[in-house]
PDB file of N, CA and C in Angstrom:
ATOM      1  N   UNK A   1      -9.978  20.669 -23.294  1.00  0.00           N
ATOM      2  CA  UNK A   1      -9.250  19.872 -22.334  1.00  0.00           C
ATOM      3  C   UNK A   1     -10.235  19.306 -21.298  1.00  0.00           C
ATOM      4  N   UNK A   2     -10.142  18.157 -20.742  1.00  0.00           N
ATOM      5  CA  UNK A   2     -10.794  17.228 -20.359  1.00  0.00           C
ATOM      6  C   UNK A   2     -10.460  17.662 -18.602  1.00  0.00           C
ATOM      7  N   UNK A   3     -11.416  17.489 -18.084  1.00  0.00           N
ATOM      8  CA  UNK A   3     -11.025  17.725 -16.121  1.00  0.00           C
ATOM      9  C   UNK A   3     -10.600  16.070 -16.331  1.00  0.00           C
ATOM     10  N   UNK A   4      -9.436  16.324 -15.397  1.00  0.00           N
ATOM     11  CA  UNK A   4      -8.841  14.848 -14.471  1.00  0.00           C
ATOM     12  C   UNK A   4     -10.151  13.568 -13.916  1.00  0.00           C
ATOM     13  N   UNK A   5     -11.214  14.598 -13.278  1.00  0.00           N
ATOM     14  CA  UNK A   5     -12.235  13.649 -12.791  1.00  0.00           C
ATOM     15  C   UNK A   5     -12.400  12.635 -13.768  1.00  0.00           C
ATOM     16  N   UNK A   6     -12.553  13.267 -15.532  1.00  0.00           N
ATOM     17  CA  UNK A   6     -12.691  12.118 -16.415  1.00  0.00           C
ATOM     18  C   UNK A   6     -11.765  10.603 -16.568  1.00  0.00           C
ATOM     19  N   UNK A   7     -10.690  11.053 -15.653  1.00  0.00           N
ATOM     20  CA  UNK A   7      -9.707  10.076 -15.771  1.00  0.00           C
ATOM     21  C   UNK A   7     -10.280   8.767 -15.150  1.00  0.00           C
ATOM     22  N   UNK A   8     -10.767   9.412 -14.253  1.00  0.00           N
ATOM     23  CA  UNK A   8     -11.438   7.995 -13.290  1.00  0.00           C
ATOM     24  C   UNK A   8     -12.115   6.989 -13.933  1.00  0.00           C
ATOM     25  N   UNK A   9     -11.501   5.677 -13.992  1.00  0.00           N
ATOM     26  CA  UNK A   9     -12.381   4.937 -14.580  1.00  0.00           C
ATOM     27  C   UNK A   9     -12.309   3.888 -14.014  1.00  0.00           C
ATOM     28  N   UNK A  10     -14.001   2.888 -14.098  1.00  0.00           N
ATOM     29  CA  UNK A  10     -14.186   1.986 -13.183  1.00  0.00           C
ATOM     30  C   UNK A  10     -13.650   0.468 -13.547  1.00  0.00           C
ATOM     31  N   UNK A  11     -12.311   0.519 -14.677  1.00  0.00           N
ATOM     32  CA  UNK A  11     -11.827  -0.535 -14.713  1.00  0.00           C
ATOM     33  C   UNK A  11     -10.347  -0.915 -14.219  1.00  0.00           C
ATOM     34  N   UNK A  12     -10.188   0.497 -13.750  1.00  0.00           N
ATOM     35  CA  UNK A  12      -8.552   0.899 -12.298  1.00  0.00           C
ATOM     36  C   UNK A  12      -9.171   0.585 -11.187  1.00  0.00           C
ATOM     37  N   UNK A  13     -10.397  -0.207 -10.608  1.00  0.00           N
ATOM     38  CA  UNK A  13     -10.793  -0.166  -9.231  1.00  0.00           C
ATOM     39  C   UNK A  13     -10.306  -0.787  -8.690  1.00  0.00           C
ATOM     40  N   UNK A  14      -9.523  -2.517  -9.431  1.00  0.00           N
ATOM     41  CA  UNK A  14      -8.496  -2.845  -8.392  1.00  0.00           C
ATOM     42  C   UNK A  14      -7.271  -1.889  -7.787  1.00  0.00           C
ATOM     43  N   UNK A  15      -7.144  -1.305  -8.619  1.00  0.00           N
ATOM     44  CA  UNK A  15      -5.875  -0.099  -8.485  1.00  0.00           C
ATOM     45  C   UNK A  15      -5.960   0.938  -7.786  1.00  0.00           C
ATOM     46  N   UNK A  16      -7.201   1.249  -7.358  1.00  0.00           N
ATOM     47  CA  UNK A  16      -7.467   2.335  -6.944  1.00  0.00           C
ATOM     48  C   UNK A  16      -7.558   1.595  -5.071  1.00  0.00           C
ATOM     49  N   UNK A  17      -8.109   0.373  -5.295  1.00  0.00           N
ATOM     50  CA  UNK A  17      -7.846  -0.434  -3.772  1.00  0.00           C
ATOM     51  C   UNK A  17      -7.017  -0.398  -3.003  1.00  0.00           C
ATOM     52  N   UNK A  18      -6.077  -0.687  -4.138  1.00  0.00           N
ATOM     53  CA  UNK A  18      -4.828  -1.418  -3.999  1.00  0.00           C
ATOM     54  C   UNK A  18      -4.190  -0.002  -3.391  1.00  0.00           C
ATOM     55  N   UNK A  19      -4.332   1.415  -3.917  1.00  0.00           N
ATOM     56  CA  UNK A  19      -3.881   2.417  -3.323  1.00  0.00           C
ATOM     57  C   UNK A  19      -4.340   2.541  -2.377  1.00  0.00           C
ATOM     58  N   UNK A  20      -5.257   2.301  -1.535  1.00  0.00           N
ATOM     59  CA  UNK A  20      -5.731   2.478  -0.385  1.00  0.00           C
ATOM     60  C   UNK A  20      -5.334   1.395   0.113  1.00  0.00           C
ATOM     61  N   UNK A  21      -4.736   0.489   0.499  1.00  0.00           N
ATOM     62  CA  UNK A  21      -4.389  -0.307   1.128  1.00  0.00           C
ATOM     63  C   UNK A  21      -2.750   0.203   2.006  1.00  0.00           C
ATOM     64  N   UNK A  22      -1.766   1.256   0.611  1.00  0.00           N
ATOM     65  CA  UNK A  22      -1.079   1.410   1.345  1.00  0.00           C
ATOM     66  C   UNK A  22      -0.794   2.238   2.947  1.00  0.00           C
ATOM     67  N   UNK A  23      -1.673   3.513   2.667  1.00  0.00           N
ATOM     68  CA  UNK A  23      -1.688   3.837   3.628  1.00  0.00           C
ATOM     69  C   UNK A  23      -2.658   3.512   5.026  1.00  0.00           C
ATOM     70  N   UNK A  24      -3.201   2.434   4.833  1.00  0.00           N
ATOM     71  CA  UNK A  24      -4.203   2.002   5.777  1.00  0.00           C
ATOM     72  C   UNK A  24      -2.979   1.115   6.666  1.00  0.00           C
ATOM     73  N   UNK A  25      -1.820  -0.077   5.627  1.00  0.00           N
ATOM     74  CA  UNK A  25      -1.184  -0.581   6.173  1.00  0.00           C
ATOM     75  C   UNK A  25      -0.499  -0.158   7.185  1.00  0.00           C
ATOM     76  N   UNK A  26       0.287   1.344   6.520  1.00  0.00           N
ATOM     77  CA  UNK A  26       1.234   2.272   7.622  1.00  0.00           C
ATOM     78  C   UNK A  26       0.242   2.831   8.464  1.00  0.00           C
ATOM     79  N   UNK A  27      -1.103   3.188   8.687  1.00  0.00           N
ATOM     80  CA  UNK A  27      -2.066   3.469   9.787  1.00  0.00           C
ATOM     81  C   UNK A  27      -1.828   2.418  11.127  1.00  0.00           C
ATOM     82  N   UNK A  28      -2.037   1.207  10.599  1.00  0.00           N
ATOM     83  CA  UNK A  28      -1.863   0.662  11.539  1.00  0.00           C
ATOM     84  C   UNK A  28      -0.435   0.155  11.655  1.00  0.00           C
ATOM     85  N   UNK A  29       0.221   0.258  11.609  1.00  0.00           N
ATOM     86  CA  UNK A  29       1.891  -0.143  11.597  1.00  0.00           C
ATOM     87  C   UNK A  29       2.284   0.001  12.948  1.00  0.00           C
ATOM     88  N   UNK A  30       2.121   1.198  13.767  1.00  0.00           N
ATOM     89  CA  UNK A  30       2.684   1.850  14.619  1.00  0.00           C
ATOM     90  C   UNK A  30       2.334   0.613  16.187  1.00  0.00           C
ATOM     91  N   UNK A  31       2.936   0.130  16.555  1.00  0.00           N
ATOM     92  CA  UNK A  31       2.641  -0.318  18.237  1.00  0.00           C
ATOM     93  C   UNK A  31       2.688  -1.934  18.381  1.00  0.00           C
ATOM     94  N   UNK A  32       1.158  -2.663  18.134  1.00  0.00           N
ATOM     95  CA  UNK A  32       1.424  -3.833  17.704  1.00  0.00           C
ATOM     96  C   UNK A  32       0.753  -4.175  16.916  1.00  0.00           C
ATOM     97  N   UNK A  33       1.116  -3.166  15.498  1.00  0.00           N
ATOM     98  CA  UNK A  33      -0.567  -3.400  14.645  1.00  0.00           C
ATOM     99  C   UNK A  33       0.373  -3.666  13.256  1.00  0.00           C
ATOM    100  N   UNK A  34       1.562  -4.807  13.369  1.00  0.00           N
ATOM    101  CA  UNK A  34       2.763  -4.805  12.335  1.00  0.00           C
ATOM    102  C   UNK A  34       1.922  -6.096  11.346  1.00  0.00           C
ATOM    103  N   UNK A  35       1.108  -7.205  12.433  1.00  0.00           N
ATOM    104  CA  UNK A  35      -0.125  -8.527  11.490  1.00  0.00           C
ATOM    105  C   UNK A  35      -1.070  -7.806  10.731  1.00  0.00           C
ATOM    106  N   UNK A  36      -1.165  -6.412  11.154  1.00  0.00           N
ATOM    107  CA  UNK A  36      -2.325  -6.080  10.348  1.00  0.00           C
ATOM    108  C   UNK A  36      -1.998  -5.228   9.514  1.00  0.00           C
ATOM    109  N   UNK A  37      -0.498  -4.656   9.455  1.00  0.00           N
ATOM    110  CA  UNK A  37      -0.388  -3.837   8.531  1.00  0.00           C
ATOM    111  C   UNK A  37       0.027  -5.210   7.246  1.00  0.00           C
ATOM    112  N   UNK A  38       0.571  -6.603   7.653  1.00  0.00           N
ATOM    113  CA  UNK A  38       0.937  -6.917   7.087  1.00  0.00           C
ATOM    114  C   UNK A  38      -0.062  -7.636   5.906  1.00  0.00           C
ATOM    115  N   UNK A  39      -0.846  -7.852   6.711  1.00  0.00           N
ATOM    116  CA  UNK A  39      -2.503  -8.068   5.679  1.00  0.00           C
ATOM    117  C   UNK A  39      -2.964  -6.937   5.141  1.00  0.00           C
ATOM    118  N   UNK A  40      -2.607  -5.933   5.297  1.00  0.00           N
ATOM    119  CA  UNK A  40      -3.574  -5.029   4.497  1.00  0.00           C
ATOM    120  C   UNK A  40      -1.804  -4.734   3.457  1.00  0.00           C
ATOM    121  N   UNK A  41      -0.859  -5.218   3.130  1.00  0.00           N
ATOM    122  CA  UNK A  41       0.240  -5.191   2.098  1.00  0.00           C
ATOM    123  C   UNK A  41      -0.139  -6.673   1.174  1.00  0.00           C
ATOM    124  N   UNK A  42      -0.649  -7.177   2.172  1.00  0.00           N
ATOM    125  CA  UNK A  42      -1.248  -9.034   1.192  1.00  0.00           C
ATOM    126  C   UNK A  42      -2.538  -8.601   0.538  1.00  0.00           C
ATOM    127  N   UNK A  43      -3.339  -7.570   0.877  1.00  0.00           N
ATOM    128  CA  UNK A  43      -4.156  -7.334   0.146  1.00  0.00           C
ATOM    129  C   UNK A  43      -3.649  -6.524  -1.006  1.00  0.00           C
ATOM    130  N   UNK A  44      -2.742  -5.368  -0.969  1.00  0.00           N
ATOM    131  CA  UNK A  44      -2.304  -4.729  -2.031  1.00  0.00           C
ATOM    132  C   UNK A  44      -1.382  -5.349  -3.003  1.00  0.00           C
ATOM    133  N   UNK A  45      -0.916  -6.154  -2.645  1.00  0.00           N
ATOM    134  CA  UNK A  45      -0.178  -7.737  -3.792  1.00  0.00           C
ATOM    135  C   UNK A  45      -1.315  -8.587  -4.446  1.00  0.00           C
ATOM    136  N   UNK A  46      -2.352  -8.624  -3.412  1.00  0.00           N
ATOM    137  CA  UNK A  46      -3.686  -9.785  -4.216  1.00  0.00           C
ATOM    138  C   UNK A  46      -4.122  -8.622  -5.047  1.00  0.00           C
ATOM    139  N   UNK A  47      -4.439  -7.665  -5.054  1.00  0.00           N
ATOM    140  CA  UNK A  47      -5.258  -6.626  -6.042  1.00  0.00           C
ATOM    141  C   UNK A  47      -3.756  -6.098  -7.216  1.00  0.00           C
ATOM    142  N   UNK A  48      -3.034  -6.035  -6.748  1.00  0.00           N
ATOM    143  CA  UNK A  48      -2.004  -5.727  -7.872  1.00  0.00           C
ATOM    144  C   UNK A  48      -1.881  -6.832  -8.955  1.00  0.00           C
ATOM    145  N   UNK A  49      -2.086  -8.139  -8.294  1.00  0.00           N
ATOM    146  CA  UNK A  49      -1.989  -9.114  -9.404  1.00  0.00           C
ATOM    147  C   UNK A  49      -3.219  -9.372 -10.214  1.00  0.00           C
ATOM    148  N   UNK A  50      -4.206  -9.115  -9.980  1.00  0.00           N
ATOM    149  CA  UNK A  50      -5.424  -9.124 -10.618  1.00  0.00           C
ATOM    150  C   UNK A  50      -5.751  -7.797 -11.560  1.00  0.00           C
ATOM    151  N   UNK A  51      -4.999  -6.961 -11.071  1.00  0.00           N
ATOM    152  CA  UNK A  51      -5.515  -4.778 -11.439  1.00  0.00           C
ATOM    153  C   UNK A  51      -5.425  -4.688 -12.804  1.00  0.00           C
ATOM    154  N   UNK A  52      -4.374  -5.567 -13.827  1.00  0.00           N
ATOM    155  CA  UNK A  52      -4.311  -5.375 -14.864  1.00  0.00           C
ATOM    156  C   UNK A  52      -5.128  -6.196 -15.661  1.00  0.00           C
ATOM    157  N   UNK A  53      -5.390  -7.381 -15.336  1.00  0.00           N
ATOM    158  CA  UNK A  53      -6.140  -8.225 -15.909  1.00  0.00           C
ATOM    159  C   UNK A  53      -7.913  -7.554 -15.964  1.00  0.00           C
ATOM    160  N   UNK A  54      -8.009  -6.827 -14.724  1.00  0.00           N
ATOM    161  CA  UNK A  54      -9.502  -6.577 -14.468  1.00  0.00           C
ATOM    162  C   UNK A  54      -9.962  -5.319 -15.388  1.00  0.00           C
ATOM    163  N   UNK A  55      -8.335  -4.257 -15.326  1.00  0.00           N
ATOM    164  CA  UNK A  55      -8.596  -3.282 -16.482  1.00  0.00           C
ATOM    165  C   UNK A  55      -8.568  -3.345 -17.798  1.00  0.00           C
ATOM    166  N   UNK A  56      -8.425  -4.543 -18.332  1.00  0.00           N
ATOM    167  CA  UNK A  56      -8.395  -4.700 -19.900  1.00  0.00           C
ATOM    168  C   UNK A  56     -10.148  -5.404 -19.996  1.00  0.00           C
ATOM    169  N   UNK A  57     -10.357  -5.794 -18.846  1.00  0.00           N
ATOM    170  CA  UNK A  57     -11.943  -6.401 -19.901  1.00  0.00           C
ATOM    171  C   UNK A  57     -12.772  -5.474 -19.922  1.00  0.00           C
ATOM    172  N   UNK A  58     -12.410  -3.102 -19.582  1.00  0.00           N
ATOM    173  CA  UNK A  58     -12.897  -2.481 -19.856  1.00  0.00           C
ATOM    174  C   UNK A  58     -11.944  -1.800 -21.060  1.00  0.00           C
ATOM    175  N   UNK A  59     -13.358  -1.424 -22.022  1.00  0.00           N
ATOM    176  CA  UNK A  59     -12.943  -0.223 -22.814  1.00  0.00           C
ATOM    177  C   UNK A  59     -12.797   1.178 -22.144  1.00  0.00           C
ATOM    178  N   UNK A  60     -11.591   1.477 -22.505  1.00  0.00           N
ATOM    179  CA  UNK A  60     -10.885   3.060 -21.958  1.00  0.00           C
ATOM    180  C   UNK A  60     -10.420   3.621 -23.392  1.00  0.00           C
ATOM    181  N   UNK A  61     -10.155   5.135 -23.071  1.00  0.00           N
ATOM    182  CA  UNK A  61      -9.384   6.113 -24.012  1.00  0.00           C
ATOM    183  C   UNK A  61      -7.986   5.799 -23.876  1.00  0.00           C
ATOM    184  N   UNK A  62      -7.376   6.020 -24.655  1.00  0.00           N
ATOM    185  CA  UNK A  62      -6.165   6.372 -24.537  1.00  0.00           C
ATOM    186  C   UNK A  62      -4.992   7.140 -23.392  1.00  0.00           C
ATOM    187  N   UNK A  63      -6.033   8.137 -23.309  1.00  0.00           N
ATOM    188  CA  UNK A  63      -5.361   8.809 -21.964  1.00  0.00           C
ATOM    189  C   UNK A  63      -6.155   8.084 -20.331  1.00  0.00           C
ATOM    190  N   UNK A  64      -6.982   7.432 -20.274  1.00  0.00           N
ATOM    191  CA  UNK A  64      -7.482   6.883 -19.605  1.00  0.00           C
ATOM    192  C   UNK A  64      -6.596   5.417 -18.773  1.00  0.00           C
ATOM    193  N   UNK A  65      -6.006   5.203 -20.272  1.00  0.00           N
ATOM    194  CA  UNK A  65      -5.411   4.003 -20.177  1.00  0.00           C
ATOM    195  C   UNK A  65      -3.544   4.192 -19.839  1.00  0.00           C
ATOM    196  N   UNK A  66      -3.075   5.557 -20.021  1.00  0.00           N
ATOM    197  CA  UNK A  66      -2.406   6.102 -20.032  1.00  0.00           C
ATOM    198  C   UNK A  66      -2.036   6.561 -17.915  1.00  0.00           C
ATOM    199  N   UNK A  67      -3.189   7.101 -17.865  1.00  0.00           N
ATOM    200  CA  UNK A  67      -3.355   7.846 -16.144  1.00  0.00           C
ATOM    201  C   UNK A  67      -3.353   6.219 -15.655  1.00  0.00           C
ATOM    202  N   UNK A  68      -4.258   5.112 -15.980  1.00  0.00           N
ATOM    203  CA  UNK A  68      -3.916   4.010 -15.190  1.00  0.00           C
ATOM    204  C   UNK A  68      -2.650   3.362 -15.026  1.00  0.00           C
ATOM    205  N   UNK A  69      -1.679   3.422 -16.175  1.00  0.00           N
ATOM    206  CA  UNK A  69      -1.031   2.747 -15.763  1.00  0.00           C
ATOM    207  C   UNK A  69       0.304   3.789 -14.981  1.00  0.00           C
ATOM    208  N   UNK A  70       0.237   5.377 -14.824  1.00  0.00           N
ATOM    209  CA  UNK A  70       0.433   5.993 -13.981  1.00  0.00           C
ATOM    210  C   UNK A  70      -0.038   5.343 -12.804  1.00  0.00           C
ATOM    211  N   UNK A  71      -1.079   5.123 -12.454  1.00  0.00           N
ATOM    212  CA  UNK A  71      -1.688   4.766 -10.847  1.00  0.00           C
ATOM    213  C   UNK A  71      -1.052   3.830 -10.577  1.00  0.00           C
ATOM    214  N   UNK A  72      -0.987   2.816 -11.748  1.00  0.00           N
ATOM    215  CA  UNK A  72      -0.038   1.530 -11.013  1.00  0.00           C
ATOM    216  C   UNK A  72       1.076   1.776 -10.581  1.00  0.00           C
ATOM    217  N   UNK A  73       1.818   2.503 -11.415  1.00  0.00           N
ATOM    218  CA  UNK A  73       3.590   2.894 -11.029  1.00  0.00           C
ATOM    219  C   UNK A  73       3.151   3.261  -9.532  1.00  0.00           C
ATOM    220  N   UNK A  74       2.522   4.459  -9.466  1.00  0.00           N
ATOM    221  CA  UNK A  74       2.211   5.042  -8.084  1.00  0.00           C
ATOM    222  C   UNK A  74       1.872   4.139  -6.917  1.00  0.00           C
ATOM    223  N   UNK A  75       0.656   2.840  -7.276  1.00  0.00           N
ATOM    224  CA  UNK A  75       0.413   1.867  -6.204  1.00  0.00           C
ATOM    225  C   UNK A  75       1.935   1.438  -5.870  1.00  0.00           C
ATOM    226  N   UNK A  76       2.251   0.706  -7.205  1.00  0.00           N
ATOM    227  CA  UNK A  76       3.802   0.114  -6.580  1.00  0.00           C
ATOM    228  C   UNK A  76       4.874   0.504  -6.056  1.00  0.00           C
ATOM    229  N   UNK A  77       5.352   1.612  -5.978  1.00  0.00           N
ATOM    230  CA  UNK A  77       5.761   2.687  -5.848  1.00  0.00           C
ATOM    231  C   UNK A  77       5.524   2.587  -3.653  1.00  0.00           C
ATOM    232  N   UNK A  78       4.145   2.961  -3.637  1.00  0.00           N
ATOM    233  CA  UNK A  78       3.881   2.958  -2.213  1.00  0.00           C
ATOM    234  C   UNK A  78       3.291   1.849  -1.326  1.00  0.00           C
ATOM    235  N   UNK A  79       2.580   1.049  -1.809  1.00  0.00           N
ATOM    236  CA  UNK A  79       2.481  -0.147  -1.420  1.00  0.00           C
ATOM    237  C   UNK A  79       3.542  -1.224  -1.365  1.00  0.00           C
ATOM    238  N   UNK A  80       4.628  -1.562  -2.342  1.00  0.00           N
ATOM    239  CA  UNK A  80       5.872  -2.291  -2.099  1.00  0.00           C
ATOM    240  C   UNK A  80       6.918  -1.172  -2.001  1.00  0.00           C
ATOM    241  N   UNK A  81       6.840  -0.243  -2.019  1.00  0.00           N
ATOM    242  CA  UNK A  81       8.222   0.800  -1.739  1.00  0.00           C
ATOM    243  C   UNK A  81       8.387   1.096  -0.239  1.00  0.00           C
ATOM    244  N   UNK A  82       7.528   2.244  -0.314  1.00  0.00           N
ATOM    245  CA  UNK A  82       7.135   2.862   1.175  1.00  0.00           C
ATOM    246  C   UNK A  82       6.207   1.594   2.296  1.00  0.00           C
ATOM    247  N   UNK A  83       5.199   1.142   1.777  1.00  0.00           N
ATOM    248  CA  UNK A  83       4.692   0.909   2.779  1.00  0.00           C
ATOM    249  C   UNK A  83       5.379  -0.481   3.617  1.00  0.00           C
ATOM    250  N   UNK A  84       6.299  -1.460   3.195  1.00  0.00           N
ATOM    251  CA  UNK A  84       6.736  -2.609   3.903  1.00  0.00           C
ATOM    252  C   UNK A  84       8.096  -1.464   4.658  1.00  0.00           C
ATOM    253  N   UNK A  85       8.647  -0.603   3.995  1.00  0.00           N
ATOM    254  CA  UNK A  85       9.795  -0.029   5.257  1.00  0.00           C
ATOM    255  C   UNK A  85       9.409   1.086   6.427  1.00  0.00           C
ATOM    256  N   UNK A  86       7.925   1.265   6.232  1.00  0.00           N
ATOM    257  CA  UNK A  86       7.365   1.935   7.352  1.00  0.00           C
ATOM    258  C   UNK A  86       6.897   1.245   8.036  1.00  0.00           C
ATOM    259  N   UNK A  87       6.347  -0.253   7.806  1.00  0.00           N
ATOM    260  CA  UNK A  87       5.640  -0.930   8.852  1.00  0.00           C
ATOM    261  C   UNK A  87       7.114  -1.787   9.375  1.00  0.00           C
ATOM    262  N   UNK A  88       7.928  -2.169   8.842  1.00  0.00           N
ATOM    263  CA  UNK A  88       9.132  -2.788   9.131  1.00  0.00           C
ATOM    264  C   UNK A  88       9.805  -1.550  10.300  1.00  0.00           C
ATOM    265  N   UNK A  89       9.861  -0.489  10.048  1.00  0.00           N
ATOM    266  CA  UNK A  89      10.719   0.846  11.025  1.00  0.00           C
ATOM    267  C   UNK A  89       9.424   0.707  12.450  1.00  0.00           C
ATOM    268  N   UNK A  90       8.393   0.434  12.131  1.00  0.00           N
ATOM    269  CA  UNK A  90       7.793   0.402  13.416  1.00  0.00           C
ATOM    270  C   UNK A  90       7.483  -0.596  13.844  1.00  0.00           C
ATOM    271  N   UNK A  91       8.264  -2.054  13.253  1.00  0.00           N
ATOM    272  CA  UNK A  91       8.197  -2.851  14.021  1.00  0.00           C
ATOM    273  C   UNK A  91       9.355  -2.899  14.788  1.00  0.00           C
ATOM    274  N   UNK A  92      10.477  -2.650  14.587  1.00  0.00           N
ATOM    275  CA  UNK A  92      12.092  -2.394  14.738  1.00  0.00           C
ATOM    276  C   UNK A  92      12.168  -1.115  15.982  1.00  0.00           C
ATOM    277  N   UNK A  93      10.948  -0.212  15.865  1.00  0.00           N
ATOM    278  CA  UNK A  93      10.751   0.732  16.939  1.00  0.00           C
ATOM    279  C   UNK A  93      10.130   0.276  18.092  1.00  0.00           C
ATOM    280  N   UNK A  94       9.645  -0.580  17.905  1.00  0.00           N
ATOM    281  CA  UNK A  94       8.806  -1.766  19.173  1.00  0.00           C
ATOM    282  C   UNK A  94       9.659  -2.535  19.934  1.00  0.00           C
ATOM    283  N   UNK A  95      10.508  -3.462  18.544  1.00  0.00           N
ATOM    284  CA  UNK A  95      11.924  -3.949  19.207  1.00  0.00           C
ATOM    285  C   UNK A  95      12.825  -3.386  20.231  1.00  0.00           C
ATOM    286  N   UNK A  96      13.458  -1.787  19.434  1.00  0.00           N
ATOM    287  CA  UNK A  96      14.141  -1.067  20.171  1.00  0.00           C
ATOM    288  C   UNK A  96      13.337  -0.776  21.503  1.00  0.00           C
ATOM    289  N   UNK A  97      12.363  -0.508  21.692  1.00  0.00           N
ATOM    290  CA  UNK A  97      11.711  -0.549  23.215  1.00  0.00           C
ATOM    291  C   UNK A  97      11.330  -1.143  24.037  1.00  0.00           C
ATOM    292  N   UNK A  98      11.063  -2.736  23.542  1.00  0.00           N
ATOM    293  CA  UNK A  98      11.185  -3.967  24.283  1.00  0.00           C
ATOM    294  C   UNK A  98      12.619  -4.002  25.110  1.00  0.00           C
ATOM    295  N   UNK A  99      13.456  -4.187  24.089  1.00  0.00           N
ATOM    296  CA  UNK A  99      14.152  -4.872  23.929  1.00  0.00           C
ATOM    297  C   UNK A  99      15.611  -3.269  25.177  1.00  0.00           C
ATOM    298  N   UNK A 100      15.096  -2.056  24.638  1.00  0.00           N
ATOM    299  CA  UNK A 100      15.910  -1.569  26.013  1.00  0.00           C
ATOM    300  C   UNK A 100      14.813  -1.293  27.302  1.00  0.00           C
ATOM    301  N   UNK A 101      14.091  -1.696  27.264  1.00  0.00           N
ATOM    302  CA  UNK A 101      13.262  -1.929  28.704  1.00  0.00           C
ATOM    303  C   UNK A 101      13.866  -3.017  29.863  1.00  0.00           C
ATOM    304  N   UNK A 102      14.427  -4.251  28.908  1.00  0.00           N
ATOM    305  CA  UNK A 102      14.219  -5.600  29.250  1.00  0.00           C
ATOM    306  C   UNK A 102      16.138  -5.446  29.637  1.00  0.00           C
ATOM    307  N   UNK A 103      16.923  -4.366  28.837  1.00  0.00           N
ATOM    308  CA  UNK A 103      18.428  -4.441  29.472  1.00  0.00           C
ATOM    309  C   UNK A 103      18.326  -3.785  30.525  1.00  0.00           C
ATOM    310  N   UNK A 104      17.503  -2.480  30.764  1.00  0.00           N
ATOM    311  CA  UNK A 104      17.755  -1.638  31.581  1.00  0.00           C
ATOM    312  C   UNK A 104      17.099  -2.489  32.798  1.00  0.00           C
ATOM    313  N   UNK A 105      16.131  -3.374  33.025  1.00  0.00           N
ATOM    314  CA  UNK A 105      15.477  -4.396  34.222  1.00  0.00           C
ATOM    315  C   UNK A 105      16.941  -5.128  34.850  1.00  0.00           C
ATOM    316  N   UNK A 106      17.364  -5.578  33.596  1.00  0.00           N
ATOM    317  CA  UNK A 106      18.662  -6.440  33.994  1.00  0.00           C
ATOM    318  C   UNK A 106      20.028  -6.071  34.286  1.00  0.00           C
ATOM    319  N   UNK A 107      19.909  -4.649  33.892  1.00  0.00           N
ATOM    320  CA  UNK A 107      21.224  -4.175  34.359  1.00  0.00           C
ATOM    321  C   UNK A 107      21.404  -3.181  35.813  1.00  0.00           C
ATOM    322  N   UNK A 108      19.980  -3.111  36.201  1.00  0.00           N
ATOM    323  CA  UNK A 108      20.028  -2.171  37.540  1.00  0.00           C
ATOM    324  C   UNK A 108      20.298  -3.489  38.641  1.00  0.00           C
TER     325      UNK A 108
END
């Protein structure tokens, strides 16, 4: 049986980006960092559309090719699943605090 490390292969590297993009997006999500989470989700759409094309002009195993397209489910999964309704909840959490700052000014 093969260690996992073997899984790694350098023709998932868009994919493997593309996973790091999601949680970098929700890093910065929180306050007023909703433009930059939203570029680092435009980056995980530009590498998702390229990830498959870039992994076929390598030769892989079977199970190689198998764990990648696991990673993809997983990118998509958190990069369009999770990561647009966490940066969306903290932009909506910004709102909610603008937005009762600005009644409570006007209602005293």
């Amino acid at each position: 049986m093969k260690a996992p490390i073997h899984d790694l292969h350098p023709g998932n590297l868009l994919t493997y980006g593309s996973l790091a993009t999601a949680p970098a997006a929700v890093a910065v999500s929180g306050g007023t960092g909703a433009p930059a989470a939203a570029g680092w989700l435009a980056l995980a759409a530009l590498l998702d559309t390229f990830d498959g094309r870039f992994a076929r002009c390598f030769e892989k195993t079977s199970r190689q090719r198998r764990v990648g397209c696991e990673i993809d489910s997983l990118v998509d999964v958190c990069a369009f699943g999770m990561g647009p309704v966490v940066v969306l909840e903290g932009g909506l959490a910004v709102l909610r605090i603008v937005t009762s700052s600005h009644f409570h000014r006007f209602a005293s």
